[in-house]
C-alpha atoms as a PDB file:
ATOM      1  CA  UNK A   1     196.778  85.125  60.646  1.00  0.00           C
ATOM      2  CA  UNK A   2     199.836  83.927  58.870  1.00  0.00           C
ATOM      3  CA  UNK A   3     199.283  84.252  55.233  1.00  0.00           C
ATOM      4  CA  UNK A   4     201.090  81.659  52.876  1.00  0.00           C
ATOM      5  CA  UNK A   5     202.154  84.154  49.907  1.00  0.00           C
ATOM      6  CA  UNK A   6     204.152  81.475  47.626  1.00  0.00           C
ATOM      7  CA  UNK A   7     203.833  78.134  48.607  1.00  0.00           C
ATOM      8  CA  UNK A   8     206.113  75.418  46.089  1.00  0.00           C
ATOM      9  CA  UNK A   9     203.786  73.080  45.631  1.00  0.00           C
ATOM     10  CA  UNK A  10     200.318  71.706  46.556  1.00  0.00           C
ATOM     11  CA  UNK A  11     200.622  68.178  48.145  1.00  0.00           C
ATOM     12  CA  UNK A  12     197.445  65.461  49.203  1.00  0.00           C
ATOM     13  CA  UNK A  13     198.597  61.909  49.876  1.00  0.00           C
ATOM     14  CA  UNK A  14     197.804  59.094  47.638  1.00  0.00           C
ATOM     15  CA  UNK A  15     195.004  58.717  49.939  1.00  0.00           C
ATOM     16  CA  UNK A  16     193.483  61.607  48.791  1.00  0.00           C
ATOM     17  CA  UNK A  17     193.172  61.424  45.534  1.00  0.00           C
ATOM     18  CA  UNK A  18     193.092  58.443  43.843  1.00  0.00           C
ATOM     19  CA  UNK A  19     196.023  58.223  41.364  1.00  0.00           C
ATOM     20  CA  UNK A  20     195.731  57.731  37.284  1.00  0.00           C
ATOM     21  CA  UNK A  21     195.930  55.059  36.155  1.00  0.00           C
ATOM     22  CA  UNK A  22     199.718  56.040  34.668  1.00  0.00           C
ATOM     23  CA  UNK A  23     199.810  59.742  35.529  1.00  0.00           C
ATOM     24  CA  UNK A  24     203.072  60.082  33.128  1.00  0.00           C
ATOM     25  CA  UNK A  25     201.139  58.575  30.127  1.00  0.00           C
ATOM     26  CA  UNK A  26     197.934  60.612  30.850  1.00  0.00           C
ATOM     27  CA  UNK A  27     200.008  64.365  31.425  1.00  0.00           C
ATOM     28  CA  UNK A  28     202.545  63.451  28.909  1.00  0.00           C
ATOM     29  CA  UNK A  29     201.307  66.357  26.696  1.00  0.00           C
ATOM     30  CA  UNK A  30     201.158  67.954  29.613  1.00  0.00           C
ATOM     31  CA  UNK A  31     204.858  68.066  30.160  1.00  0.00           C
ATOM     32  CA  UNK A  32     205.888  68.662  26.385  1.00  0.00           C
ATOM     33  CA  UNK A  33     204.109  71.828  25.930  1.00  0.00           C
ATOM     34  CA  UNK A  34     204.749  73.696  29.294  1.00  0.00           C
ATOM     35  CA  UNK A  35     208.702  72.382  29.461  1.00  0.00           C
ATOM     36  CA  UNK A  36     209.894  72.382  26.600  1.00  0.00           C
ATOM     37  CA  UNK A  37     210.765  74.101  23.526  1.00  0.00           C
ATOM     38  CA  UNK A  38     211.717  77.331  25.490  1.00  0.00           C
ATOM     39  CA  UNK A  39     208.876  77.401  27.198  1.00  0.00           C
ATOM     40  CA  UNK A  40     209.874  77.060  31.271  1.00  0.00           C
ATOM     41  CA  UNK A  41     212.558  79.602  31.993  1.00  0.00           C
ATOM     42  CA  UNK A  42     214.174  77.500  34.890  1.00  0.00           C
ATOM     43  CA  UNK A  43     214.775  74.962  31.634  1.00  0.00           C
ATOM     44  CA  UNK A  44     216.025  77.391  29.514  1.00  0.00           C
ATOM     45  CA  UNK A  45     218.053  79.733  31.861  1.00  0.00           C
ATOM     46  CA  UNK A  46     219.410  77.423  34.665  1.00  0.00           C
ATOM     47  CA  UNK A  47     219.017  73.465  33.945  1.00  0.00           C
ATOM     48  CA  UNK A  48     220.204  73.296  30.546  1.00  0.00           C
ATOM     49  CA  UNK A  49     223.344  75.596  30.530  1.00  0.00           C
ATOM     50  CA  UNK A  50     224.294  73.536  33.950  1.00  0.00           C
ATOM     51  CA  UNK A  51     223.798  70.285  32.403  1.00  0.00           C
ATOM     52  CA  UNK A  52     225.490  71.089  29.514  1.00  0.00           C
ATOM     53  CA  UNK A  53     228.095  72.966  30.982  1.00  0.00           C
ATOM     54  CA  UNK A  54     228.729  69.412  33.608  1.00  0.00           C
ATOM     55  CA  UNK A  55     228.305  66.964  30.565  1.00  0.00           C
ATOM     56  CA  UNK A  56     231.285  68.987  28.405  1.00  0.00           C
ATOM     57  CA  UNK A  57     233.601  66.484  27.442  1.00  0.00           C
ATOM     58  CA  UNK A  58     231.836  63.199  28.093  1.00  0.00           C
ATOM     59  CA  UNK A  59     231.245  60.810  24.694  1.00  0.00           C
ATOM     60  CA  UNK A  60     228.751  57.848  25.608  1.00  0.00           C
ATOM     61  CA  UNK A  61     226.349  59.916  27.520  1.00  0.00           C
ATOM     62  CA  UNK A  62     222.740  58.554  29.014  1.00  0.00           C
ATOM     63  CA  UNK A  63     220.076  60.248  30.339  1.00  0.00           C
ATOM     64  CA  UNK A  64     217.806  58.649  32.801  1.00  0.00           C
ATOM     65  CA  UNK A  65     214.189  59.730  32.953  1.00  0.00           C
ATOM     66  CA  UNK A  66     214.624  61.876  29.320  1.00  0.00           C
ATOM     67  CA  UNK A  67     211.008  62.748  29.078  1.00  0.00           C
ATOM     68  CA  UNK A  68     210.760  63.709  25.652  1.00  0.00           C
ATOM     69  CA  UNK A  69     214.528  64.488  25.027  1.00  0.00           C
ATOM     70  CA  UNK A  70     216.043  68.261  25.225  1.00  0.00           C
ATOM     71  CA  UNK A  71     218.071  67.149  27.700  1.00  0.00           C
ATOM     72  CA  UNK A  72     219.411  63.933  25.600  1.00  0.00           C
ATOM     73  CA  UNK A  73     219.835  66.713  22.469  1.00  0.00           C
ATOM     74  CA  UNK A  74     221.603  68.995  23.899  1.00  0.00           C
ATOM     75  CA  UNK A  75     224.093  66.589  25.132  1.00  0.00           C
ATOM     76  CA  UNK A  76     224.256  65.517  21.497  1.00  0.00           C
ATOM     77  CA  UNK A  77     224.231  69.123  19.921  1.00  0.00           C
ATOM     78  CA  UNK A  78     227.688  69.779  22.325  1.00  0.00           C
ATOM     79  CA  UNK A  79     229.559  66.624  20.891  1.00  0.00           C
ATOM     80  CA  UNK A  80     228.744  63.371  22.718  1.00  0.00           C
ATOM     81  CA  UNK A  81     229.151  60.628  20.083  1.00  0.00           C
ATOM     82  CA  UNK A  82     226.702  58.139  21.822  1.00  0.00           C
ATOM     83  CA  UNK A  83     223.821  59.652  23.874  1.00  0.00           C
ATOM     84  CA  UNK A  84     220.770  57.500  24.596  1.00  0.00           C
ATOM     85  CA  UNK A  85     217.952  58.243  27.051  1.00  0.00           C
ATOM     86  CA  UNK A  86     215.582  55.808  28.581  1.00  0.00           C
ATOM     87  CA  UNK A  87     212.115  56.575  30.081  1.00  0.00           C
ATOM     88  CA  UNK A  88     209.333  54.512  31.360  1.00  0.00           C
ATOM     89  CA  UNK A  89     206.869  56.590  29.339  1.00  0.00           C
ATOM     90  CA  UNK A  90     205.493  55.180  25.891  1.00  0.00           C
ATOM     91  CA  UNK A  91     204.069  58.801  24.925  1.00  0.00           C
ATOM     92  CA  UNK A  92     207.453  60.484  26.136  1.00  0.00           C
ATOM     93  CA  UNK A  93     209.931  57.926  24.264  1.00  0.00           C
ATOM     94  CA  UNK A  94     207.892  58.311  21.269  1.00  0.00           C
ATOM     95  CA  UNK A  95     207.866  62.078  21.192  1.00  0.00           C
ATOM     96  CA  UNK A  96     211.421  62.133  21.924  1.00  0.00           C
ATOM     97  CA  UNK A  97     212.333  59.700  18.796  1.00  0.00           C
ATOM     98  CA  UNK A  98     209.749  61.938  16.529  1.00  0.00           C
ATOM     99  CA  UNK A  99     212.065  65.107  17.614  1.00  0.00           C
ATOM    100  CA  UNK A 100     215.101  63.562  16.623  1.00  0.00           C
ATOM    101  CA  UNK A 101     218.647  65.661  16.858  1.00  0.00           C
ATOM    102  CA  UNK A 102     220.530  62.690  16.933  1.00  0.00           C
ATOM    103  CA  UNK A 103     220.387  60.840  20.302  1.00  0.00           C
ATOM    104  CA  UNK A 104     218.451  57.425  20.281  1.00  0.00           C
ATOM    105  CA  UNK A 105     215.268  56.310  22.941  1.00  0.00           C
ATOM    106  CA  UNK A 106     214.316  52.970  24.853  1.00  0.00           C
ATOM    107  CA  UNK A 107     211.385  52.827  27.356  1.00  0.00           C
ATOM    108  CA  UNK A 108     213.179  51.092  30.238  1.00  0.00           C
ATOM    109  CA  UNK A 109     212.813  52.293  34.040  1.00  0.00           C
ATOM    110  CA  UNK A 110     215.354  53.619  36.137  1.00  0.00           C
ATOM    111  CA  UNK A 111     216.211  50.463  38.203  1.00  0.00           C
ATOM    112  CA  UNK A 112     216.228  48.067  35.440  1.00  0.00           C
ATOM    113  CA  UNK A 113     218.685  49.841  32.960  1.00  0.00           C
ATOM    114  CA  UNK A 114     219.309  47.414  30.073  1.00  0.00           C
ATOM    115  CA  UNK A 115     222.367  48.048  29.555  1.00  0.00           C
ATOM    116  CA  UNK A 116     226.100  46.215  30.343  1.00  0.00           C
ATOM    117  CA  UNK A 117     228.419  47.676  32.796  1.00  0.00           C
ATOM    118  CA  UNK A 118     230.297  50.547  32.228  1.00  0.00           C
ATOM    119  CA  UNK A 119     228.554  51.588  29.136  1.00  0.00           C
ATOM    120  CA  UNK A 120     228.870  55.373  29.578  1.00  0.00           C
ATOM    121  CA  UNK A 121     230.868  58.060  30.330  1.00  0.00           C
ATOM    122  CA  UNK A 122     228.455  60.102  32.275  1.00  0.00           C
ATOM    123  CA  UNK A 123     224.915  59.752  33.587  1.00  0.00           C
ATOM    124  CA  UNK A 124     222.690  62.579  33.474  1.00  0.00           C
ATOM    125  CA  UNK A 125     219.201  62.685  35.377  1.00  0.00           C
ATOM    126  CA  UNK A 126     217.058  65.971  35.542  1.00  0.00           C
ATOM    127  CA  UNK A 127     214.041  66.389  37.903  1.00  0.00           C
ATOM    128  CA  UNK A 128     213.924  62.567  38.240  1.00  0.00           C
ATOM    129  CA  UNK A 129     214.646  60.657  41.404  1.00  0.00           C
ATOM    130  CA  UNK A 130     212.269  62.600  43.467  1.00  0.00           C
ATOM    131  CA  UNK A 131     209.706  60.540  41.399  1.00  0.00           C
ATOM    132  CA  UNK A 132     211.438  57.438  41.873  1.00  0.00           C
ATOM    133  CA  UNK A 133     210.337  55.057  44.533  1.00  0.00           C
ATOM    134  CA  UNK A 134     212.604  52.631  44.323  1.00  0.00           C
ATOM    135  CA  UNK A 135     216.149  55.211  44.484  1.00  0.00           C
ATOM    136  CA  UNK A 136     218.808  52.596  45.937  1.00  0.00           C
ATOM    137  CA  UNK A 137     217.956  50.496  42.892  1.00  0.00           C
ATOM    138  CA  UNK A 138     218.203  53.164  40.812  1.00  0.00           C
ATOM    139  CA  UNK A 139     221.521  54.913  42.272  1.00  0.00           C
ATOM    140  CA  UNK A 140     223.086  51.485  42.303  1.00  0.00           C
ATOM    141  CA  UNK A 141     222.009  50.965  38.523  1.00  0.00           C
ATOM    142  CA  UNK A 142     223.511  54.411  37.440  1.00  0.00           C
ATOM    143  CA  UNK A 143     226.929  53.149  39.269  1.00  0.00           C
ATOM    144  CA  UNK A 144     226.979  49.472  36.970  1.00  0.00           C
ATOM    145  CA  UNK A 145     226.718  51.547  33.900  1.00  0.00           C
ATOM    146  CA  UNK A 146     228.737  54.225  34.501  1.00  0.00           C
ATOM    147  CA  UNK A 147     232.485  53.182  33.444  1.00  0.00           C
ATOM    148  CA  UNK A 148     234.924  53.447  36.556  1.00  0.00           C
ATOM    149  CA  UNK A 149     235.989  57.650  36.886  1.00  0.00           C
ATOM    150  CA  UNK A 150     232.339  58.804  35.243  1.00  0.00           C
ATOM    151  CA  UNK A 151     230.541  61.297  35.824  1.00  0.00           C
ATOM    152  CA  UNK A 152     226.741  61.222  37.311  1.00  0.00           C
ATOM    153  CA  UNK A 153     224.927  65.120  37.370  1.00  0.00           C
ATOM    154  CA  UNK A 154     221.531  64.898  38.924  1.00  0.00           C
ATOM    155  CA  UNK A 155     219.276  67.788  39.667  1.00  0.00           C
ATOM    156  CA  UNK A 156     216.502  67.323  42.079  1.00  0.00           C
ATOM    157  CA  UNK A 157     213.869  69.436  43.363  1.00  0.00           C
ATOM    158  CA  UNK A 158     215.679  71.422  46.413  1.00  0.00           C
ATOM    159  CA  UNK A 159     214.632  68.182  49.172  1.00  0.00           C
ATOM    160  CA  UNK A 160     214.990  70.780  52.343  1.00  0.00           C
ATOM    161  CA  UNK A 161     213.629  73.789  50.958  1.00  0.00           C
ATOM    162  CA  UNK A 162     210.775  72.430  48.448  1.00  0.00           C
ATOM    163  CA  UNK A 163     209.437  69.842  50.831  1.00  0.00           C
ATOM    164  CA  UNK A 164     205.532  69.476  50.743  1.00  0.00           C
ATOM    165  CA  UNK A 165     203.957  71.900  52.847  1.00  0.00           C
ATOM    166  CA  UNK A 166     206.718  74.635  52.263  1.00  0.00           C
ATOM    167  CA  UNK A 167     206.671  78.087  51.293  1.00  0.00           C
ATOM    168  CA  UNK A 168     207.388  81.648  51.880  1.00  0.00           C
ATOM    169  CA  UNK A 169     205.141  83.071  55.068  1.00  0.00           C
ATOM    170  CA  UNK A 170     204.139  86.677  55.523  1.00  0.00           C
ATOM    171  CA  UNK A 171     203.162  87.114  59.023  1.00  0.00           C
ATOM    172  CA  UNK A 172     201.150  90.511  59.960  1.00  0.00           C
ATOM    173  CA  UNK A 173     200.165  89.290  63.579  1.00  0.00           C
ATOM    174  CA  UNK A 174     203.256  89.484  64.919  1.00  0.00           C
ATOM    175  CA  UNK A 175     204.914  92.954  65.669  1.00  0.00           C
ATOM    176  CA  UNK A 176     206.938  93.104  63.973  1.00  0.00           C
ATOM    177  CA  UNK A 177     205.733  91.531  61.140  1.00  0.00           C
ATOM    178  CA  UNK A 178     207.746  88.508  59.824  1.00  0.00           C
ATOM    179  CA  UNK A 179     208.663  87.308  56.515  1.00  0.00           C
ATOM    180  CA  UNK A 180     210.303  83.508  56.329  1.00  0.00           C
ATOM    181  CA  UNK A 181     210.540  80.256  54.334  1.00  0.00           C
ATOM    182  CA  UNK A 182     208.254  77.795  56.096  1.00  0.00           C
ATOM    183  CA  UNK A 183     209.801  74.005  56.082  1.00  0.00           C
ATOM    184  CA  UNK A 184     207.814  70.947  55.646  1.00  0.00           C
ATOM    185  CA  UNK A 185     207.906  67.868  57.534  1.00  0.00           C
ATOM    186  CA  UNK A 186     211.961  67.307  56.021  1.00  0.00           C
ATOM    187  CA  UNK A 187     212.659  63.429  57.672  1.00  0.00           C
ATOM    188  CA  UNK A 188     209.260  61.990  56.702  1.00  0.00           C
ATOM    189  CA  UNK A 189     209.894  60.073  53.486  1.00  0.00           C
ATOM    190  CA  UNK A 190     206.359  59.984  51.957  1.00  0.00           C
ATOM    191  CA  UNK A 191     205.294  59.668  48.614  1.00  0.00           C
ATOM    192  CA  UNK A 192     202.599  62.157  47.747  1.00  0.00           C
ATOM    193  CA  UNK A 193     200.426  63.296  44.774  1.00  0.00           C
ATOM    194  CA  UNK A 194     201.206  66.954  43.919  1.00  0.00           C
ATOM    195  CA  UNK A 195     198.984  69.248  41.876  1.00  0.00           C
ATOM    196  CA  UNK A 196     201.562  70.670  39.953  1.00  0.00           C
ATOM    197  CA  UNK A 197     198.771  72.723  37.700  1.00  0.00           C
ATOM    198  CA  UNK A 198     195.309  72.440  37.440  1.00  0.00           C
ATOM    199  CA  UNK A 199     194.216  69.196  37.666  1.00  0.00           C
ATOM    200  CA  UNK A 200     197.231  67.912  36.886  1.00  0.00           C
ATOM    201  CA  UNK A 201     198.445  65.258  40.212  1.00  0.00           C
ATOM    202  CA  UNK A 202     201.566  63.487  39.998  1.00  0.00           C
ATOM    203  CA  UNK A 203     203.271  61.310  41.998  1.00  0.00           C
ATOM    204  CA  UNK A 204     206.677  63.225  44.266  1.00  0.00           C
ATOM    205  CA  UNK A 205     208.452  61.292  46.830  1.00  0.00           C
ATOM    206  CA  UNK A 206     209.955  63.523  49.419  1.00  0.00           C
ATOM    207  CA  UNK A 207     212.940  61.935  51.162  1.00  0.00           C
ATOM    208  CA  UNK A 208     216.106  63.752  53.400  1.00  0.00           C
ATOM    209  CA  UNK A 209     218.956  64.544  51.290  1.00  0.00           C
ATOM    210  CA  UNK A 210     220.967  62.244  53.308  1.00  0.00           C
ATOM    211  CA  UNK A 211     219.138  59.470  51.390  1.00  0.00           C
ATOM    212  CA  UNK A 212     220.629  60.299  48.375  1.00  0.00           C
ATOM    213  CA  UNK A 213     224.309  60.811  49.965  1.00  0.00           C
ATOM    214  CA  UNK A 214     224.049  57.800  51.473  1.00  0.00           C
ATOM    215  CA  UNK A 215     222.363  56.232  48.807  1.00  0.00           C
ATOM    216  CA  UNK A 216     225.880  57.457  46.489  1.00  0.00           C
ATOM    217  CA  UNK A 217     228.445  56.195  48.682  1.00  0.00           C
ATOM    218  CA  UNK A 218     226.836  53.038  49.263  1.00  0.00           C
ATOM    219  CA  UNK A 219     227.259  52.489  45.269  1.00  0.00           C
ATOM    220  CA  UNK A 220     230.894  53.554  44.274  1.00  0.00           C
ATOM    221  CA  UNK A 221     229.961  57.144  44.088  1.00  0.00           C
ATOM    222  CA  UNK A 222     231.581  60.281  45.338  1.00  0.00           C
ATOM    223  CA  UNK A 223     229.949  63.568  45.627  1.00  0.00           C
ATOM    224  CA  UNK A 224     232.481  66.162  43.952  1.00  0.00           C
ATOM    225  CA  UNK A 225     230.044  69.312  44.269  1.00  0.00           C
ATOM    226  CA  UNK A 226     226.826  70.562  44.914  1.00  0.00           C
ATOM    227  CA  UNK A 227     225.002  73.536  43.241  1.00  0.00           C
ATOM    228  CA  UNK A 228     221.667  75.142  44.812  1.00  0.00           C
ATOM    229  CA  UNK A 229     221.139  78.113  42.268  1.00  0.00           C
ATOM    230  CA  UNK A 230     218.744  80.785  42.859  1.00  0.00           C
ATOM    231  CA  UNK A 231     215.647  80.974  41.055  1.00  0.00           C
ATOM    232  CA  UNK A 232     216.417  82.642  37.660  1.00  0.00           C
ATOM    233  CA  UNK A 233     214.819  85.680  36.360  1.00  0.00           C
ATOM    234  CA  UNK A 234     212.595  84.093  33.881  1.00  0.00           C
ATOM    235  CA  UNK A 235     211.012  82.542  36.897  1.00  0.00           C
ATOM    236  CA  UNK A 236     210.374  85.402  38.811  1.00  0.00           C
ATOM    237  CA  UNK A 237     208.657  87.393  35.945  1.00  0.00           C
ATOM    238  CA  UNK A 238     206.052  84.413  35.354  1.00  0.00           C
ATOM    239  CA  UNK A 239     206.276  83.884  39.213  1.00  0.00           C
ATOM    240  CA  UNK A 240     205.753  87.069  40.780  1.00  0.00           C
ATOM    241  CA  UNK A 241     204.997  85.672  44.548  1.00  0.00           C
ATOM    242  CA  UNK A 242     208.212  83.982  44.430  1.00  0.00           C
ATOM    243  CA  UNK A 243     210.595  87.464  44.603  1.00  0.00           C
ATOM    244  CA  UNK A 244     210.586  87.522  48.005  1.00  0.00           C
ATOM    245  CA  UNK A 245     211.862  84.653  48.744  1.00  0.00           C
ATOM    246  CA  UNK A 246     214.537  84.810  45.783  1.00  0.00           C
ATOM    247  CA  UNK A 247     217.307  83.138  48.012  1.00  0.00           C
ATOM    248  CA  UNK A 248     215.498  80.549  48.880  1.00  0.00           C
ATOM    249  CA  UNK A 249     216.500  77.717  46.044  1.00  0.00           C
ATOM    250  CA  UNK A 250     214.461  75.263  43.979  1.00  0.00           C
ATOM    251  CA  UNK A 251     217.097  73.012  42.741  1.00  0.00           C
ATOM    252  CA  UNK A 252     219.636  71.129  44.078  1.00  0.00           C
ATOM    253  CA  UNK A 253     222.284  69.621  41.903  1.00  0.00           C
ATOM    254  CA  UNK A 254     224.787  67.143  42.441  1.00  0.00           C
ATOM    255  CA  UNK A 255     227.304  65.896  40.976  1.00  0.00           C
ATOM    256  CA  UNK A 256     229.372  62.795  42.284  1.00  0.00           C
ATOM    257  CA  UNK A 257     232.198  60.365  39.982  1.00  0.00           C
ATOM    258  CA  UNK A 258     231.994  56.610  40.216  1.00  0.00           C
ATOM    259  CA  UNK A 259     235.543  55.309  42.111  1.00  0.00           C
ATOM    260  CA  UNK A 260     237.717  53.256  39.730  1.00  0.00           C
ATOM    261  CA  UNK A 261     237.710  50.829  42.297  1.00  0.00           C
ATOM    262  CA  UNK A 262     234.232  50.778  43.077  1.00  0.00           C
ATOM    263  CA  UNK A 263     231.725  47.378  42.561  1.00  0.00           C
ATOM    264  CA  UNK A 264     228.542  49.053  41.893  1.00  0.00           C
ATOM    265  CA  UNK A 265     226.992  48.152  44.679  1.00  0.00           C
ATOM    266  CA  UNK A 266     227.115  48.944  48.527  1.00  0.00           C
END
């Protein structure tokens, strides 16, 4: 039998398990002890020298989805003037204001952004639209704000290679034996809850990439590059399964400027 060695995550519908009540406000905790402070290496090694290294340079900066705000402070620690980060989470937005470094908070959801057009330089959003349901709203709210010629980084759980399902397959019946990356069901947009540790379900929708392309040009937005970086070290020490599949990637990041002549809207 084909024996799953390192699968990427552990999906049951909504059907399956009924969700929290507000699965961001009951794992907020969660989240702030396992991510941050140094203490996920794909944070420390790979997101936040990438995001800092694509925000260089930008003043008003805003960070959609901040969680409790390393992202929004290290924007601020490398120069931006204005940074401000929004997230739907009361426990998150509070934590983040109680950390300080400079950046300043509002609980406000990613397709309702309360702010004017073209407030920003640069829009930054890490390992949040694959949680968003409503993503045209949101991409299309990311376009009003950002000024004409700014810049919009996003990194997203890989959607090809980290669909539900997916993971790296050691299979000893066949002779040869074969090793390969097993693919989940990649078209079907679903929205699932994933235990991402024990006990801990929260809410992932999978969609194609093409959504998101699509979902970009139909708002003013052109996709300058993509990065799909493989798994850093610090990753592979804590996740020893994963080595074998070390060129398969977890994140996608894109990175796309909003058209001077663009409306904002498809």
């Amino acid at each position: 039998v084909a024996v799953v060695v390192a699968v990427s995550r552990d999906a049951r519908t909504v059907d399956d398990c009924p969700p929290d009540p507000d699965p961001w406000e009951v794992h907020a905790t969660w989240w702030q002890d396992g991510f941050t402070d140094g203490a996920d290496a794909e944070y420390v090694e790979q997101i936040l020298p990438l995001a800092a290294d694509l925000l260089a340079g930008y003043d008003r900066v805003l960070d959609v989805g901040a969680g409790e705000g390393q992202v929004s402070r290290l924007v601020a620690a490398g120069g931006a003037s204005t940074v401000v980060g929004v997230d739907p989470t009361a426990a998150q937005a509070s934590e983040a204001t109680a950390r300080g470094g400079g950046p300043s908070y509002l609980r406000a959801a990613a397709d309702d952004l309360p702010f004017d057009a073209a407030s920003f330089d640069a829009v930054v959003a890490c390992l949040v639209f694959e949680h968003i349901e409503a993503v045209d709203e949101a991409i299309g709210e990311v376009a009003r704000v950002l000024r004409p010629g700014g810049r919009f980084a996003f990194f997203l759980n890989h959607p090809l290679l980290q669909t539900p399902g997916s993971g790296w397959i050691d299979d000893q019946v066949l002779d040869p034996p074969e090793q390969y990356w097993r693919i989940g069901p990649y078209l079907v947009e679903s929205m699932e809850l994933e235990e991402v540790d024990k006990g801990v379900f929260l809410p992932f929708v999978h969609r194609p990439l093409s959504r998101y392309i699509n979902a970009l040009a139909d708002h003013g937005l052109v996709l300058r590059r993509m990065h799909e970086p493989a798994p850093p070290d610090g990753f592979l020490d804590r996740a020893a399964g994963y080595r074998a599949a070390v060129t398969i990637p977890r994140l996608l990041v894109l990175v796309a400027d909003r058209t001077p002549g663009g409306t904002g809207g498809p």
